[in-house]
C-alpha atoms as a PDB file:
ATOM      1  CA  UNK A   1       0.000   0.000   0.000  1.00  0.00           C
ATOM      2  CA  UNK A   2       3.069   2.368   0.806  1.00  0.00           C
ATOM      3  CA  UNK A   3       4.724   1.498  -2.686  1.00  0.00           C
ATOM      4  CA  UNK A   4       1.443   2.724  -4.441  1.00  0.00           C
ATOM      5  CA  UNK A   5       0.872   6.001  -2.469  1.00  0.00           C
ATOM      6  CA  UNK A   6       4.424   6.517  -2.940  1.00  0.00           C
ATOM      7  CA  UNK A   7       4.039   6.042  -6.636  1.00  0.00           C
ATOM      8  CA  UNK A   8       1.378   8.347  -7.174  1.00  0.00           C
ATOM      9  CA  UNK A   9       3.039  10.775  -4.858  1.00  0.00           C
ATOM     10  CA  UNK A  10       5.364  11.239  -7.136  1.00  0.00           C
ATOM     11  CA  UNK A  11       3.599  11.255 -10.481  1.00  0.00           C
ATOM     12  CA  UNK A  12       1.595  14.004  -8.995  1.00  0.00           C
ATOM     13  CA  UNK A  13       4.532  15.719  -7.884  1.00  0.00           C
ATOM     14  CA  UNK A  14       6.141  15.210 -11.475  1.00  0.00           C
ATOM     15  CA  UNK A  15       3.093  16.851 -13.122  1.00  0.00           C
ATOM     16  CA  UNK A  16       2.645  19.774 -10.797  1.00  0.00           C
ATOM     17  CA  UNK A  17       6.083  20.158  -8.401  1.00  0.00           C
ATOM     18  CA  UNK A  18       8.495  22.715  -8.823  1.00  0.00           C
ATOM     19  CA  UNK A  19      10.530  20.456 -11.029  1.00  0.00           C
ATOM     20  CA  UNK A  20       7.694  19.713 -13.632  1.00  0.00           C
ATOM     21  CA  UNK A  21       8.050  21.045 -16.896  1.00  0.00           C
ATOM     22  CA  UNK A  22       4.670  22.130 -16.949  1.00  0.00           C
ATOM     23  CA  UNK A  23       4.043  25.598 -14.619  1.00  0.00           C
ATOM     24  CA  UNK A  24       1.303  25.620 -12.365  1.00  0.00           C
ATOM     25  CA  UNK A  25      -0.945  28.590 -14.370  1.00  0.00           C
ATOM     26  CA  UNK A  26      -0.721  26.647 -16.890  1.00  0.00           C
ATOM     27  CA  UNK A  27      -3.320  23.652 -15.514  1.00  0.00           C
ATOM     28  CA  UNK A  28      -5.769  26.576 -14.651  1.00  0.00           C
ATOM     29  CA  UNK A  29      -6.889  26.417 -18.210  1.00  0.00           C
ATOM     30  CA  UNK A  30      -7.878  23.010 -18.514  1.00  0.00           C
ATOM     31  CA  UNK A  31      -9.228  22.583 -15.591  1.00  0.00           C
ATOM     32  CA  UNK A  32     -11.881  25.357 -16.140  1.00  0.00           C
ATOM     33  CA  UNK A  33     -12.616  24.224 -19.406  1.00  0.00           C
ATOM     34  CA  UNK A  34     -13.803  20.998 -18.028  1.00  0.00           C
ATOM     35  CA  UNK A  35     -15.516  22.222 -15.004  1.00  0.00           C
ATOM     36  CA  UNK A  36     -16.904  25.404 -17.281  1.00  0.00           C
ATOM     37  CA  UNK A  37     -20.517  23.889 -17.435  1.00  0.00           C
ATOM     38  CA  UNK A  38     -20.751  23.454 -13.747  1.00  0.00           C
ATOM     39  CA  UNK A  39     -19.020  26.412 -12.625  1.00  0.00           C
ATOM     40  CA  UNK A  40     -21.384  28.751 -14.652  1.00  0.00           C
ATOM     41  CA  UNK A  41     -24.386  26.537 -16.087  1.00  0.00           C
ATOM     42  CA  UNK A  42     -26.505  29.674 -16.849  1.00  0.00           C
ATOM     43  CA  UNK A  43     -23.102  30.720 -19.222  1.00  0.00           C
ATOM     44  CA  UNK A  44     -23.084  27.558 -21.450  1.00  0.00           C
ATOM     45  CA  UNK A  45     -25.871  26.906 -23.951  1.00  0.00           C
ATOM     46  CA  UNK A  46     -28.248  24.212 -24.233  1.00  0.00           C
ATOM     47  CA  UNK A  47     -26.925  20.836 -26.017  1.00  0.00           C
ATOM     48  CA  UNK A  48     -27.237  20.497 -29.538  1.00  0.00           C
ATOM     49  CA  UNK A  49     -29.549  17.140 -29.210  1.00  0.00           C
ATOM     50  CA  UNK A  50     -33.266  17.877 -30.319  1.00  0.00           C
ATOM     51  CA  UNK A  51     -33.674  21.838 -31.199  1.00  0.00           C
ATOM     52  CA  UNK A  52     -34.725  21.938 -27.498  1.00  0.00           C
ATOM     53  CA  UNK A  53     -38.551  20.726 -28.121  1.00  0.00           C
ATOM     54  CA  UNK A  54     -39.805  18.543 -25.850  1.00  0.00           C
ATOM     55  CA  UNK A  55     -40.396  14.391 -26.786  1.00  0.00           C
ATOM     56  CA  UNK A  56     -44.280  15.178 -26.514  1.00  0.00           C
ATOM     57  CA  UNK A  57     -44.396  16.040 -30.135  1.00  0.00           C
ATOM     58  CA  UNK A  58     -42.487  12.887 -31.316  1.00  0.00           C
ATOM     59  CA  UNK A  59     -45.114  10.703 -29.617  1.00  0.00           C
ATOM     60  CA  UNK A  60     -47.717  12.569 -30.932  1.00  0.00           C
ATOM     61  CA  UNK A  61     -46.515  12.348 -34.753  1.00  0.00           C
ATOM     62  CA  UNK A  62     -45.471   8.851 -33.923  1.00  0.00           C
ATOM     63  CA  UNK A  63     -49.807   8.088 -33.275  1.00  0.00           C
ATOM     64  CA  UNK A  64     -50.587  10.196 -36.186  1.00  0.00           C
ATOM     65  CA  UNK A  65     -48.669   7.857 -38.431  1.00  0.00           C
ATOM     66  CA  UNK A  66     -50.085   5.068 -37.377  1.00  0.00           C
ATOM     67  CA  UNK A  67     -53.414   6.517 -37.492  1.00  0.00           C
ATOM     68  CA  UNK A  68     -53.196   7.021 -41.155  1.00  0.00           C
ATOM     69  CA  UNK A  69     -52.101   3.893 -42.028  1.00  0.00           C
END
């Protein structure tokens, strides 16, 4: 258990220690981007999945085919 903590210890320590090659502002960016929807959902727009209609009018056109059949 000792050898693992010490491994990722220093991985950690590799990516953000003083002797990374990465600098610390520089993981700022990254990390907001992924965190941007649920650091400021208002911010972010809706998902490109449906046009934002509801499923209520799929169902509907779904019985009107079958009606006409």
């Amino acid at each position: 258990m000792d050898s693992a903590l010490d491994v990722g210890y220093r991985v950690v320590e590799n990516f953000f220690g003083p002797g990374s090659g990465i600098p610390w502002w520089a993981w700022v960016a990254p990390i907001v981007l992924i965190f941007w929807k649920m650091l400021m959902p208002m911010v972010v727009p809706e998902g490109a999945g449906g046009g934002g209609s509801s499923g209520k009018k799929d169902k509907k056109s779904k019985k009107d085919k079958k009606s006409k059949k």
